[in-house]
Protein backbone atom coordinates (compact mmCIF):
# COMPACT_ATOMS: atom_id res chain seq x y z
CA UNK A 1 70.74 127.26 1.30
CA UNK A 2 67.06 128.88 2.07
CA UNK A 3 66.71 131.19 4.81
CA UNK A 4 64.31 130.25 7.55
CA UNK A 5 61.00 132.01 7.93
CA UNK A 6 61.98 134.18 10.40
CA UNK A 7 64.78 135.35 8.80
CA UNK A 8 62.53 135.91 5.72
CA UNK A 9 59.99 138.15 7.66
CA UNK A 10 62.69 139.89 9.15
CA UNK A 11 63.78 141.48 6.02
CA UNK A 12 60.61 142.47 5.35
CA UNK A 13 60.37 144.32 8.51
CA UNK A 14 63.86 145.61 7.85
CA UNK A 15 62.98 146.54 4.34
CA UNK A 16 59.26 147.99 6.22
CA UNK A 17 61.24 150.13 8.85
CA UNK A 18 63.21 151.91 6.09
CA UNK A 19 60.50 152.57 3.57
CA UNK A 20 58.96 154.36 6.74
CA UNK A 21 62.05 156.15 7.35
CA UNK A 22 62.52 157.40 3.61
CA UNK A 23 58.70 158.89 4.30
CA UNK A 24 59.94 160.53 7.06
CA UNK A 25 62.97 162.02 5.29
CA UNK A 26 60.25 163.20 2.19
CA UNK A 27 58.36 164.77 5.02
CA UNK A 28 61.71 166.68 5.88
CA UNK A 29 62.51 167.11 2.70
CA UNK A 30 65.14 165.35 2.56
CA UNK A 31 64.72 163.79 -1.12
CA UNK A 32 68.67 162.58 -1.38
CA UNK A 33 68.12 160.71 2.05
CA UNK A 34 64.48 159.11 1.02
CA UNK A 35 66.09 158.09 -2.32
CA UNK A 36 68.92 155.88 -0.55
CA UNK A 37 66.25 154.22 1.78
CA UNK A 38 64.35 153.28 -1.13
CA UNK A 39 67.06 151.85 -2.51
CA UNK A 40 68.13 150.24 0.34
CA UNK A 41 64.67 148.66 1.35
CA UNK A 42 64.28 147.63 -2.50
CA UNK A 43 67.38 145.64 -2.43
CA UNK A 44 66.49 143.89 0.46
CA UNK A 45 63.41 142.42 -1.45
CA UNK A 46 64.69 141.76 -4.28
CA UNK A 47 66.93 139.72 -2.33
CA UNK A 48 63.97 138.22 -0.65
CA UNK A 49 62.31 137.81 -3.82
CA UNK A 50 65.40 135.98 -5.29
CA UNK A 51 65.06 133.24 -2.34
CA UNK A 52 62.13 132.82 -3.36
CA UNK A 53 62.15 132.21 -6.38
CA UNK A 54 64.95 129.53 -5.84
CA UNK A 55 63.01 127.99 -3.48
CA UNK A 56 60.49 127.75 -6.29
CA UNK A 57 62.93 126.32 -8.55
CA UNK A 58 63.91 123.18 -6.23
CA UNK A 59 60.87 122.73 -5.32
CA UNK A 60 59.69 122.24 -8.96
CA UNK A 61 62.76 120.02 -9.86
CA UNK A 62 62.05 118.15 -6.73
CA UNK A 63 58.49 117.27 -7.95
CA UNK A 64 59.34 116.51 -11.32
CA UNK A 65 62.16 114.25 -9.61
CA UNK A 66 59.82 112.19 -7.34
CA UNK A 67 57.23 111.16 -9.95
């Protein structure tokens, strides 16, 4: 269900890579370009975030189930 770490800190070098490539694009001027990467990269962590915040979730249930 939960993505392992390294698949976790891949996305955020994913996510990392094209945030740097939308800064290149505004450098270009390329504004139509940048705005796609950032939506791109901020999809990726909000996706990240969403595991997350599952993980969270069972974790709490899992407590509250053990005690």
């Amino acid at each position: 269900m939960f993505s392992d770490d390294s698949s976790k800190i891949s996305r955020i070098e994913i996510a990392t890579n094209v945030l740097n490539q939308a800064l290149q694009q505004l450098h270009e001027h390329d504004y139509a370009s940048a705005q796609v990467m950032v939506a791109v990269a901020r999809q990726v962590l909000e996706d990240l975030q969403l595991d997350f915040d599952h993980h969270s979730q069972v974790e709490a249930m899992l407590k509250q189930f053990l005690r």
